[in-house]
C-alpha atoms as a PDB file:
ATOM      1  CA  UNK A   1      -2.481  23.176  31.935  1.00  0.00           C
ATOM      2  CA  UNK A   2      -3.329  20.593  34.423  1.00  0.00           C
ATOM      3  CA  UNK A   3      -2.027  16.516  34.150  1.00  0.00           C
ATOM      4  CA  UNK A   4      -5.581  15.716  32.755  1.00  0.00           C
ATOM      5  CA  UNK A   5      -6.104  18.111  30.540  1.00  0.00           C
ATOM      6  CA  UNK A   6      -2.623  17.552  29.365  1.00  0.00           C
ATOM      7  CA  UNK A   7      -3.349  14.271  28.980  1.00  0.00           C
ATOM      8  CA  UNK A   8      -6.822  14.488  27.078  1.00  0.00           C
ATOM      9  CA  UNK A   9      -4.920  16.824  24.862  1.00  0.00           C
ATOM     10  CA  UNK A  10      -1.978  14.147  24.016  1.00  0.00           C
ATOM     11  CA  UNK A  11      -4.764  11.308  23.358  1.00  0.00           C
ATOM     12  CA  UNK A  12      -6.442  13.810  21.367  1.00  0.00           C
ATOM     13  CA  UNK A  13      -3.073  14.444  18.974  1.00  0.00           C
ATOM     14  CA  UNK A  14      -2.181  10.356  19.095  1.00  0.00           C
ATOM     15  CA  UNK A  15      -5.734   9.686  18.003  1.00  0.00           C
ATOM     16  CA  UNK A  16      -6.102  12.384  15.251  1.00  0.00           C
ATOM     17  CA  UNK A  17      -2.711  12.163  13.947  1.00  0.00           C
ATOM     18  CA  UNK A  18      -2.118  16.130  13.564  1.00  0.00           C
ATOM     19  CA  UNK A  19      -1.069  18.608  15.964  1.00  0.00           C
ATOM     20  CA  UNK A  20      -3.424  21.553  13.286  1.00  0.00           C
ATOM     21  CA  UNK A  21      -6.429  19.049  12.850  1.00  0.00           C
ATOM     22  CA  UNK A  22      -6.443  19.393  16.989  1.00  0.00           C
ATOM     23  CA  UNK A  23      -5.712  23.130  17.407  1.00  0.00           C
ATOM     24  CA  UNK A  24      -8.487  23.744  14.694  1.00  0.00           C
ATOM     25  CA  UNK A  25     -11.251  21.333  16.816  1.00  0.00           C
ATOM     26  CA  UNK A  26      -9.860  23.486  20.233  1.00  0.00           C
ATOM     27  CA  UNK A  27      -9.770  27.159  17.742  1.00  0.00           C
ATOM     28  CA  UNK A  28      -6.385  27.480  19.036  1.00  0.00           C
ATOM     29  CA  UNK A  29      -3.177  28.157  17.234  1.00  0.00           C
ATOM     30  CA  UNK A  30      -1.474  25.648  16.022  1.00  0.00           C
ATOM     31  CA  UNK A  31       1.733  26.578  17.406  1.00  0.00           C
ATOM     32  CA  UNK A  32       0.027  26.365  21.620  1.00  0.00           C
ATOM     33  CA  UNK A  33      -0.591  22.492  20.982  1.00  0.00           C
ATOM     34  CA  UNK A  34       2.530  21.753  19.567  1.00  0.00           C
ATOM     35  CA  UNK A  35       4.270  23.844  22.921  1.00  0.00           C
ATOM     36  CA  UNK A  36       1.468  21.869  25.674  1.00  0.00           C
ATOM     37  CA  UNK A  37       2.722  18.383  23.781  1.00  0.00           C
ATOM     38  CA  UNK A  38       6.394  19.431  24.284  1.00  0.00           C
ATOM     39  CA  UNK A  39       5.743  20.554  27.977  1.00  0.00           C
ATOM     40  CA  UNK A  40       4.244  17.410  28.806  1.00  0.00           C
ATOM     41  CA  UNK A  41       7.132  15.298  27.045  1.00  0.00           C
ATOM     42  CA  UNK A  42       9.695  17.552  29.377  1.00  0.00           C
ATOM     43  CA  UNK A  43       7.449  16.874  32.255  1.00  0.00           C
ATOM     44  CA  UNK A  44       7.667  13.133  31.553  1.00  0.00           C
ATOM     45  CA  UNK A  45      11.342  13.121  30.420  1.00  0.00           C
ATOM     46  CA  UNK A  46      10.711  10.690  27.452  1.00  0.00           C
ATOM     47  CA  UNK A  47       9.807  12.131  23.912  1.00  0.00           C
ATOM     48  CA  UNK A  48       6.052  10.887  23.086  1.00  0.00           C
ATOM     49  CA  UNK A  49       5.947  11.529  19.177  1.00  0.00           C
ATOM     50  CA  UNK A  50       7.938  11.177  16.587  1.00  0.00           C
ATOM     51  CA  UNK A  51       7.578  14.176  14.070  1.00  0.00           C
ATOM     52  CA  UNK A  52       8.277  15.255  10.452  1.00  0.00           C
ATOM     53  CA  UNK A  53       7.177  17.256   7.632  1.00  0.00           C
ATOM     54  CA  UNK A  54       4.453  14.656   6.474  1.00  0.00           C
ATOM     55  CA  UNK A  55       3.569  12.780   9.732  1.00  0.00           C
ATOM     56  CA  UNK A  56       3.742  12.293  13.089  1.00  0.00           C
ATOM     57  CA  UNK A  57       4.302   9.193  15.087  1.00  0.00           C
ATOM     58  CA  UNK A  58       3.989   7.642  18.540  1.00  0.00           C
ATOM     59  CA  UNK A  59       7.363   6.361  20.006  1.00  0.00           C
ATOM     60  CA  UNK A  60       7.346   3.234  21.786  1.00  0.00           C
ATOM     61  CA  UNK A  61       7.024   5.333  25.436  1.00  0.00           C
ATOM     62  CA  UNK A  62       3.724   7.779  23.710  1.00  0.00           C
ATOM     63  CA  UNK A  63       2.106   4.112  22.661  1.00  0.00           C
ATOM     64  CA  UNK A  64       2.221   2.982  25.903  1.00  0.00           C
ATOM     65  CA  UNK A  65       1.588   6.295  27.883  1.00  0.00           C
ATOM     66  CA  UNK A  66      -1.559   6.820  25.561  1.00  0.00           C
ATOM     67  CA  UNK A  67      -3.294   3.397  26.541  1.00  0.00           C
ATOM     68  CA  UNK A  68      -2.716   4.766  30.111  1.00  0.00           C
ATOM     69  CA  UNK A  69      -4.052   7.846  29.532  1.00  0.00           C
ATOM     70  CA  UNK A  70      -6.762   6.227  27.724  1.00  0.00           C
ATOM     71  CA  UNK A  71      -7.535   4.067  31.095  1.00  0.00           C
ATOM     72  CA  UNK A  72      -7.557   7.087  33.519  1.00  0.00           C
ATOM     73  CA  UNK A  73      -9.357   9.273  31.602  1.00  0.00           C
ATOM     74  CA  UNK A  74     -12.305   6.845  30.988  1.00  0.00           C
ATOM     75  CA  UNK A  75     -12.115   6.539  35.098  1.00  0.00           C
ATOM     76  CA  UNK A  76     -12.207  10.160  35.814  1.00  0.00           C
ATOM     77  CA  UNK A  77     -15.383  10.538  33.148  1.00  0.00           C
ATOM     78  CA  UNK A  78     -17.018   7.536  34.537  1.00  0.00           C
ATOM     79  CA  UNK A  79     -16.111   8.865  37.714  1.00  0.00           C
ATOM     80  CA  UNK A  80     -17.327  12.488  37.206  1.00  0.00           C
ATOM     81  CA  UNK A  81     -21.029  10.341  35.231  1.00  0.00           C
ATOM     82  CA  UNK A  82     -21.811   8.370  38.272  1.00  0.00           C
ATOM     83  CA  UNK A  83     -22.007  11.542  40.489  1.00  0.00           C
ATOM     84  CA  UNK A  84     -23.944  13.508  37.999  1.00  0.00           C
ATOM     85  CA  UNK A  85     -26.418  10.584  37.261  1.00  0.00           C
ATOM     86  CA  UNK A  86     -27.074  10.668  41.184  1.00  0.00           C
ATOM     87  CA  UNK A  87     -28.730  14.015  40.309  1.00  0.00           C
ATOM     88  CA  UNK A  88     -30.930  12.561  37.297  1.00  0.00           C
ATOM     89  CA  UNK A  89     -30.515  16.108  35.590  1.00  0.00           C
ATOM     90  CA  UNK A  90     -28.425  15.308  32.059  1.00  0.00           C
ATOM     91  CA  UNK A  91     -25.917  18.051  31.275  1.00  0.00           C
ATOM     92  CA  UNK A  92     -24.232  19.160  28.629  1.00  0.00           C
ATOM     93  CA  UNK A  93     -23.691  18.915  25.037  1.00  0.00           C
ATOM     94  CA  UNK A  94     -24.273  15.788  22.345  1.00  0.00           C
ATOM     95  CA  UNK A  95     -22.415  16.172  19.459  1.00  0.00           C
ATOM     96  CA  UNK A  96     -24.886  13.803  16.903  1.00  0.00           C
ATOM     97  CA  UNK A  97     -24.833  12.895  13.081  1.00  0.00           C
ATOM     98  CA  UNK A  98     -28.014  12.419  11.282  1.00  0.00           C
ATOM     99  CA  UNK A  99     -28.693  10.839   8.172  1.00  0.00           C
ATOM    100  CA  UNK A 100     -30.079  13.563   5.608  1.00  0.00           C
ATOM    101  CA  UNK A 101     -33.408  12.625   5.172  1.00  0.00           C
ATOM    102  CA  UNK A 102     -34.462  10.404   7.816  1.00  0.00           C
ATOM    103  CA  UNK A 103     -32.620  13.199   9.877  1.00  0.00           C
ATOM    104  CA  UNK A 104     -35.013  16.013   8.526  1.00  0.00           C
ATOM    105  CA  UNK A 105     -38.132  14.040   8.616  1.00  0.00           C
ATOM    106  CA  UNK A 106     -38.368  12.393  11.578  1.00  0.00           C
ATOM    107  CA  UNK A 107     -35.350  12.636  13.867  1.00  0.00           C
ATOM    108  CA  UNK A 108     -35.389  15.835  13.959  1.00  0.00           C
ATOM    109  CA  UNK A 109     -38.768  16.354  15.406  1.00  0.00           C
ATOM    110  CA  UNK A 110     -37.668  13.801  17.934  1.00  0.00           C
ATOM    111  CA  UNK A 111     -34.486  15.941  18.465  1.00  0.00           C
ATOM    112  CA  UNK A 112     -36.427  19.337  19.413  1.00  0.00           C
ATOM    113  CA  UNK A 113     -38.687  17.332  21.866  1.00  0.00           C
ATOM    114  CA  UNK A 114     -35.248  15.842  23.822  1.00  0.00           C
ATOM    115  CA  UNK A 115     -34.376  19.299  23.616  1.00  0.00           C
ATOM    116  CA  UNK A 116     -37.720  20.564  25.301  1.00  0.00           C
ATOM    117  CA  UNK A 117     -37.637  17.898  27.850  1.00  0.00           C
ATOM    118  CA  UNK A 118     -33.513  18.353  28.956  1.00  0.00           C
ATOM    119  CA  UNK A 119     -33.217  22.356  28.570  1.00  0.00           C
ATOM    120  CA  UNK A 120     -29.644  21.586  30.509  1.00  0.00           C
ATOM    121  CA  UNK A 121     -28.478  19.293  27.159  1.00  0.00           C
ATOM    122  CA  UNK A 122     -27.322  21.186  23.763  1.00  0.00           C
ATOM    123  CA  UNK A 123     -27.522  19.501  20.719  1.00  0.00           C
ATOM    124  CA  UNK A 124     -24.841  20.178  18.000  1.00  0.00           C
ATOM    125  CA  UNK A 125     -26.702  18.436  15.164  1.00  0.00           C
ATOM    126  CA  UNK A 126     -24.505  17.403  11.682  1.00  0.00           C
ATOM    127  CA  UNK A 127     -27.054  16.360   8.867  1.00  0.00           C
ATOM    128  CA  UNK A 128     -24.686  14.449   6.571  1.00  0.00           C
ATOM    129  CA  UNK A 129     -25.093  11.018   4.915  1.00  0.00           C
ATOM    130  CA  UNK A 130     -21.429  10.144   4.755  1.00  0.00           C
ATOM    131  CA  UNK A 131     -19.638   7.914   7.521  1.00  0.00           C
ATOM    132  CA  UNK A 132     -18.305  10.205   9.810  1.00  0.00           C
ATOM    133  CA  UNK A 133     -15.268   9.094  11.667  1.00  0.00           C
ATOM    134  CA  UNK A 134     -16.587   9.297  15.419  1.00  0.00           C
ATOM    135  CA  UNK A 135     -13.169   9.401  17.283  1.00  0.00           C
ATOM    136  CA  UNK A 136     -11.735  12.063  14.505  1.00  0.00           C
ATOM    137  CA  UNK A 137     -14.280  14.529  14.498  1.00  0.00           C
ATOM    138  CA  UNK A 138     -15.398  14.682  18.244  1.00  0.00           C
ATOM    139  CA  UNK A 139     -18.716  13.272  17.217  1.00  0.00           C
ATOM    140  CA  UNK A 140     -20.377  11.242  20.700  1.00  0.00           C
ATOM    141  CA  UNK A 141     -23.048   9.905  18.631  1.00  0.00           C
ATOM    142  CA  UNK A 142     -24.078   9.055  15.048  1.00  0.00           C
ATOM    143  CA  UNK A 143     -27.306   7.509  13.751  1.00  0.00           C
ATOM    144  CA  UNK A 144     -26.809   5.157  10.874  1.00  0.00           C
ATOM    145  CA  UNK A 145     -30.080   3.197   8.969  1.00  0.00           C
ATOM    146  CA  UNK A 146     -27.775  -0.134   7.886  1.00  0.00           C
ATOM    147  CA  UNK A 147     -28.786  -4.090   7.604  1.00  0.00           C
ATOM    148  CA  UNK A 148     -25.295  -4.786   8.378  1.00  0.00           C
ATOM    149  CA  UNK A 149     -22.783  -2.895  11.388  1.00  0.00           C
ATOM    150  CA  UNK A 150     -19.010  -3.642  10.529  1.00  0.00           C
ATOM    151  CA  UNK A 151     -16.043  -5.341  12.318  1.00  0.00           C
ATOM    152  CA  UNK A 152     -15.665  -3.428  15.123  1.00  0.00           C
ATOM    153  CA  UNK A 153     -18.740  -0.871  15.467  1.00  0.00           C
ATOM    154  CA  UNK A 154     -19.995  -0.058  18.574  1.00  0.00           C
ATOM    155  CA  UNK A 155     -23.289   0.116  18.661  1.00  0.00           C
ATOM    156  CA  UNK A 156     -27.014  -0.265  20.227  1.00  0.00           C
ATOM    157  CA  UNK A 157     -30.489  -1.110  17.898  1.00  0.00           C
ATOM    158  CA  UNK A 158     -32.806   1.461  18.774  1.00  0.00           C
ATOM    159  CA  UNK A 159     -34.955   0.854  15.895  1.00  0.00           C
ATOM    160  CA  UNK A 160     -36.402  -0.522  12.514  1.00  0.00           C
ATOM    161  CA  UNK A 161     -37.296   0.706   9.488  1.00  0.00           C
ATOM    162  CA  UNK A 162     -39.251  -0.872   6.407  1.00  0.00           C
ATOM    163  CA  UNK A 163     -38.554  -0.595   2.669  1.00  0.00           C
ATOM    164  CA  UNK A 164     -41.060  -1.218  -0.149  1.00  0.00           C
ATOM    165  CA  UNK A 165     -40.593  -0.986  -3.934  1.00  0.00           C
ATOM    166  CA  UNK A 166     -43.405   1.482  -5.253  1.00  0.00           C
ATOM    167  CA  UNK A 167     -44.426   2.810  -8.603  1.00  0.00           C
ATOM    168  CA  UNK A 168     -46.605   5.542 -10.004  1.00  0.00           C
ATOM    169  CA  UNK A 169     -49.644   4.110 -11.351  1.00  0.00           C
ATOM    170  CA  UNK A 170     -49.399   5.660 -14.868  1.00  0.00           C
ATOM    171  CA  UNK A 171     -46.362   3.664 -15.049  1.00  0.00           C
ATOM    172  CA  UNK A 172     -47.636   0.302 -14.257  1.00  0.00           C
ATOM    173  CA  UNK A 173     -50.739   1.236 -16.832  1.00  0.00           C
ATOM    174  CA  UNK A 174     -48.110   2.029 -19.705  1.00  0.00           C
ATOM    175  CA  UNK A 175     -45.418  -0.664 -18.638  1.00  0.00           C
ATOM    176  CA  UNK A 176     -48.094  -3.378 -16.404  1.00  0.00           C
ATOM    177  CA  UNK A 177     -47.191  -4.480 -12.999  1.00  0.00           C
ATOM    178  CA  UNK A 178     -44.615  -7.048 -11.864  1.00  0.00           C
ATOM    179  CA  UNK A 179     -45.930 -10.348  -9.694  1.00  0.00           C
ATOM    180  CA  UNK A 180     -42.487 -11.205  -9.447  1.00  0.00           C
ATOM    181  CA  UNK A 181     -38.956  -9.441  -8.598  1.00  0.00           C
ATOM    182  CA  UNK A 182     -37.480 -11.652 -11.136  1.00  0.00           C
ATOM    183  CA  UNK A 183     -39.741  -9.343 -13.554  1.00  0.00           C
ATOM    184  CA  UNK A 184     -37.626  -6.084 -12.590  1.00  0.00           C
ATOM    185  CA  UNK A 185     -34.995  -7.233 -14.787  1.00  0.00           C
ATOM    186  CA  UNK A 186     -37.456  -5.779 -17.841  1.00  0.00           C
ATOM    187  CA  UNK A 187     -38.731  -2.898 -16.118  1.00  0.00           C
ATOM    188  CA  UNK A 188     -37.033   0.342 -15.276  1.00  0.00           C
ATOM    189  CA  UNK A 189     -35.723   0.921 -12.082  1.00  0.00           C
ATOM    190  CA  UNK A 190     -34.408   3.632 -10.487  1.00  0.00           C
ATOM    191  CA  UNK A 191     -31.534   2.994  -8.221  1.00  0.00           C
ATOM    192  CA  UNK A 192     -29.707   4.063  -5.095  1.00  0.00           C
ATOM    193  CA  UNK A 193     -26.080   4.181  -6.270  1.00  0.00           C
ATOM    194  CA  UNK A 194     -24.170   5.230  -8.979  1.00  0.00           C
ATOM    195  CA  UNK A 195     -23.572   1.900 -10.278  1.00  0.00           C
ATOM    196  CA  UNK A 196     -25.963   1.453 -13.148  1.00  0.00           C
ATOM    197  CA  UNK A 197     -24.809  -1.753 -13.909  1.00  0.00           C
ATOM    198  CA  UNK A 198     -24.357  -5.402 -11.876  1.00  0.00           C
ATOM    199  CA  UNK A 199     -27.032  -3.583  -9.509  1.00  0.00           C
ATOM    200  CA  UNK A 200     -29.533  -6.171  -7.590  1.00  0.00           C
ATOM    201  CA  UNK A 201     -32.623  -6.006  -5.135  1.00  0.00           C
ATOM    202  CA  UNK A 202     -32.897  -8.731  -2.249  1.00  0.00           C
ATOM    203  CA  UNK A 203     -36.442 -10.024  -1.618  1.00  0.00           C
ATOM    204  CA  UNK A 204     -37.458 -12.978   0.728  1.00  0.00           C
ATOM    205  CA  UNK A 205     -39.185 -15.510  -1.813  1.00  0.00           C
ATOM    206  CA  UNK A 206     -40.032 -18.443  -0.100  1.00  0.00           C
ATOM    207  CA  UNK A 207     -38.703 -18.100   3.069  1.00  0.00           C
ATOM    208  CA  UNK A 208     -35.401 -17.583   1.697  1.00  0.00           C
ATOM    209  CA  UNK A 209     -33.640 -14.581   0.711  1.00  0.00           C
ATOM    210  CA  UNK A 210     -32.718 -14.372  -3.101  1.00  0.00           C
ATOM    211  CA  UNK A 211     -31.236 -11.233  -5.313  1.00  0.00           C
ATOM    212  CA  UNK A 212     -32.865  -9.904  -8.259  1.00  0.00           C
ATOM    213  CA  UNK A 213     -31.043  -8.192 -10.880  1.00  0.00           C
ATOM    214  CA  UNK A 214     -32.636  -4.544 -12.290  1.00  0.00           C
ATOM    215  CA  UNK A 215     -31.473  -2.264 -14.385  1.00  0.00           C
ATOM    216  CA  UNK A 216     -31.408   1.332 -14.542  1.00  0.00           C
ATOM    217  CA  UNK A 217     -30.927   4.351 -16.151  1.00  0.00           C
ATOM    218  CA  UNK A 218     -31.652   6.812 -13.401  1.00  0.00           C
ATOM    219  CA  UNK A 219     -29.338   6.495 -10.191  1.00  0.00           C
ATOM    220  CA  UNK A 220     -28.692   9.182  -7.207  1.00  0.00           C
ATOM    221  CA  UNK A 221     -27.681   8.744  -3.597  1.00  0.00           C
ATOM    222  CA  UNK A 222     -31.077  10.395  -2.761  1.00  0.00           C
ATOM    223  CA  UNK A 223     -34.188   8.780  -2.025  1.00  0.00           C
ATOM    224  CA  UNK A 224     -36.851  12.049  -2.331  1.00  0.00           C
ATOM    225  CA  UNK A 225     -34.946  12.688  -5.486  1.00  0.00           C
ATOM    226  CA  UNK A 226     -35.762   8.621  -6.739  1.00  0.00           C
ATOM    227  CA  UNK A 227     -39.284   9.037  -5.290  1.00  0.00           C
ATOM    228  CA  UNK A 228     -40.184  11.679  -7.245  1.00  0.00           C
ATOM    229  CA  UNK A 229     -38.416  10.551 -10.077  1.00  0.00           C
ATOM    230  CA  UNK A 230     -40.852   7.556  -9.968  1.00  0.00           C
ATOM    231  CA  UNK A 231     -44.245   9.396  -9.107  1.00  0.00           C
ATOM    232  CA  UNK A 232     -43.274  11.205 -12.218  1.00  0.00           C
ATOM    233  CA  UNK A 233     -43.598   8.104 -14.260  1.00  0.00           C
ATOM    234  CA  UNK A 234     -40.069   7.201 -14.632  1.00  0.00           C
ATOM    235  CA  UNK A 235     -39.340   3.972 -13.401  1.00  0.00           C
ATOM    236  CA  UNK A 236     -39.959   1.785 -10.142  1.00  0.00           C
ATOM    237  CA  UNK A 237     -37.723   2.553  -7.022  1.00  0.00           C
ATOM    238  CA  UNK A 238     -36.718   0.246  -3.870  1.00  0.00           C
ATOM    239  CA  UNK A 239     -37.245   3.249  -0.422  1.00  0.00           C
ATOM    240  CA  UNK A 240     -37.561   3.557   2.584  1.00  0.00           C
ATOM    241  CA  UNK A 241     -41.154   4.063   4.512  1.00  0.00           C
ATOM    242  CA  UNK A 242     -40.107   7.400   6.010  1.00  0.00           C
ATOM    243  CA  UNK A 243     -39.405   8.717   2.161  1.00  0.00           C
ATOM    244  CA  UNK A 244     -42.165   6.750   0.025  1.00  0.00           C
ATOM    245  CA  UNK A 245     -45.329   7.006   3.329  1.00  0.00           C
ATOM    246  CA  UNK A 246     -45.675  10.963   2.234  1.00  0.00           C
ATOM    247  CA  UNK A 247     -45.990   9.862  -1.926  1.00  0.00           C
ATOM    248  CA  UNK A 248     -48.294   6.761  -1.523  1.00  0.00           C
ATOM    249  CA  UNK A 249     -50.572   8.901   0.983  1.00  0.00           C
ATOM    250  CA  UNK A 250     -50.490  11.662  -1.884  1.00  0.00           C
ATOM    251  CA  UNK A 251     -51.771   8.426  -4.489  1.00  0.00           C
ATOM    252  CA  UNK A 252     -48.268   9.736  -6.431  1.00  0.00           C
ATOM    253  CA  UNK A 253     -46.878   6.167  -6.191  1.00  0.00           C
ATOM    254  CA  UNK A 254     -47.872   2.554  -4.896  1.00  0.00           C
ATOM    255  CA  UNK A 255     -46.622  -0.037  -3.602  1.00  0.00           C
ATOM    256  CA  UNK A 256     -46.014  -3.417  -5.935  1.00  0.00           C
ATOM    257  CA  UNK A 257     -44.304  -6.978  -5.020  1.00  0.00           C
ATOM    258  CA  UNK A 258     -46.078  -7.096  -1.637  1.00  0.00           C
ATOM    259  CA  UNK A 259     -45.990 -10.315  -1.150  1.00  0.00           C
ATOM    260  CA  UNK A 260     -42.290 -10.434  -1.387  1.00  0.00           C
ATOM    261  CA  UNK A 261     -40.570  -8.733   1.786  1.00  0.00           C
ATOM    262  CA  UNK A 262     -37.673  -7.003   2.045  1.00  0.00           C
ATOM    263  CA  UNK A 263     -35.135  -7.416   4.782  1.00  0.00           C
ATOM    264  CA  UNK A 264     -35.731  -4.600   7.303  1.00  0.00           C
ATOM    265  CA  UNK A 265     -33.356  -2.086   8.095  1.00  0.00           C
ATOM    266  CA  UNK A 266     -32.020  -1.931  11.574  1.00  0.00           C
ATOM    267  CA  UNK A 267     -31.496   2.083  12.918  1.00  0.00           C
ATOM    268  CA  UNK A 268     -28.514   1.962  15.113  1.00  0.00           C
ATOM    269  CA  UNK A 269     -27.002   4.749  17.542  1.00  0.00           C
ATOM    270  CA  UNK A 270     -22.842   4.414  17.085  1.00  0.00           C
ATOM    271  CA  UNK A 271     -21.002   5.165  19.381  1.00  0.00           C
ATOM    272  CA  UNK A 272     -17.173   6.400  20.171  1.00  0.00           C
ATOM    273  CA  UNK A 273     -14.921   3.030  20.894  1.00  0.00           C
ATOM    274  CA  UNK A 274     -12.302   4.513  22.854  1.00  0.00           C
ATOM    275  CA  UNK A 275     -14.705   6.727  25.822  1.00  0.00           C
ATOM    276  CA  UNK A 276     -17.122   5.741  28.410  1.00  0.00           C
ATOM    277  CA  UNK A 277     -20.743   6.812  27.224  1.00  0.00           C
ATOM    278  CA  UNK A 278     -21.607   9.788  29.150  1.00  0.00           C
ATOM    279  CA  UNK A 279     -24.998   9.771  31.048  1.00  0.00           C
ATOM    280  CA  UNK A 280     -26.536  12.607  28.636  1.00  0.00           C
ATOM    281  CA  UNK A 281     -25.836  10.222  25.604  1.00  0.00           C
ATOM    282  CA  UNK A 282     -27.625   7.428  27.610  1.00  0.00           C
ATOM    283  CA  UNK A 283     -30.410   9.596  27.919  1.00  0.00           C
ATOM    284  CA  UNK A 284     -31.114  10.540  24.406  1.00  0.00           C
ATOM    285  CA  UNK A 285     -30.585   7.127  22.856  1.00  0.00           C
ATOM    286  CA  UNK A 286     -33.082   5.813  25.764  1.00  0.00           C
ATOM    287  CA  UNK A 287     -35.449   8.440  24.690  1.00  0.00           C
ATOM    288  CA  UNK A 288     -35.417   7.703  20.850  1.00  0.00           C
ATOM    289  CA  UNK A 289     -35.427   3.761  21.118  1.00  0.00           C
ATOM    290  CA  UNK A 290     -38.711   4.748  22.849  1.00  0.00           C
ATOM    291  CA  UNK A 291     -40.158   7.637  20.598  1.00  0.00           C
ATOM    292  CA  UNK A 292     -38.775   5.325  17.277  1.00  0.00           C
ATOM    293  CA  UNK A 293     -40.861   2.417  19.040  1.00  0.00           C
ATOM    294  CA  UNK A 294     -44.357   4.255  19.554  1.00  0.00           C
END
């Protein structure tokens, strides 16, 4: 093994925590990591990590030789970037997360036309609507649909997205329409979480952005699933455009409290905090903050 690859292995171990959760990513045995890490540590002369039965450990010397690993590794990529952007020909492959539905219905359309137009890219798509842990599972880029990024995200706005609250119209006959979000609280509702109580909607009123408490008796981290459980007459739900635009066109469900927006929701493309963004990563966010804008 070479001194970079020695050293992309190391930062790989300090970063995950776990000599198996690294020889599992590489489909090695566990057993060759552990014997590359103690090479390099003979190599250097210092001991790097600090093991034992339930963890493992930097030492003072692997702290500071992993911030300079860190440092030259993000040269040699940036390094190794510049000369392949000179070609203009992105290579290689994007390891991406997708949120489940927006995913399905209109990423991944997006997705197979990158994939048309860059036949030297592969695409190693995960559909999942969990937070995946970017550094941890080798993931280069995730796409998360959030009004608020946390401390610490790395990330660029490559789009918007719109939510309405929408009804089936044989419930609004049976149960009448609200002109008001503060009417929800007497109405139905059909929520996004699995906390049925202390639940509210936010709604612009006035210029100024207020919470509205509902109620509900029907809750699921899906939207379809909400959808259709309102365009079966169930109760009103709060969705996305890219889940409710295939019901209302259907005349299944339609949209109420118009005149009361709802903050949009900003789709971001995370990235890795610790690695220079490779030119083939640059690429495809470029091309979806375009195809999301048309």
């Amino acid at each position: 093994m070479d001194r970079l690859d020695a050293m992309n292995l190391f930062v790989r171990v300090a970063e995950l925590g776990s000599f198996s959760a690294v020889a599992q990513q590489m489909g090695v045995a566990r057993s060759v990591v552990t014997r590359q890490i103690a090479a390099l540590e003979a190599h250097l002369g210092v001991k790097l990590m600090a093991r034992s039965t339930r963890r493992l450990a930097l030492t003072s010397a692997g702290t500071a030789y992993l911030e300079k690993c860190r440092v030259i590794l993000n040269l040699v990529e940036t390094a190794e970037t510049d000369v392949a952007e000179e070609r203009l020909t992105p290579r290689g492959t994007i390891r991406i997360s997708l949120p489940l539905i927006f995913g399905l219905k209109r990423l991944a359309p997006l997705l197979l036309d990158f994939s048309q137009r860059y036949p030297e890219v592969g695409l190693d798509m995960d559909y999942t609507d969990r937070r995946v842990k970017l550094i941890e599972e080798g993931i280069d880029l995730s796409i998360r649909i959030t009004r608020r990024l946390e401390p610490g995200d790395v990330a660029r706005k490559i789009g918007t997205g719109r939510t309405g609250v929408v009804a089936a119209p044989d419930y609004l006959a049976r149960h009448g329409r609200p002109q008001h979000p503060a009417e929800l609280v007497n109405h139905e509702c059909l929520g996004y979480t699995a906390a049925a109580s202390n639940q509210a909607w936010q709604f612009m009123v006035g210029g100024q952005l207020e919470s509205f408490p509902v109620r509900s008796r029907i809750n699921a981290n899906n939207g379809d699933v909400l959808t259709e459980a309102a365009a079966q007459g169930l109760g009103i739900t709060c969705q996305p455009d890219f889940i409710t635009d295939a019901f209302i066109a259907a005349g299944r469900v339609e949209v109420i409290l118009a005149d009361f927006p709802i903050p949009e929701l900003g789709i971001y493309a995370m990235l890795p905090s610790n690695r220079h963004v490779p030119h083939r990563v640059r690429v495809l966010m470029d091309f979806l903050a375009e195809r999301l804008a048309a």
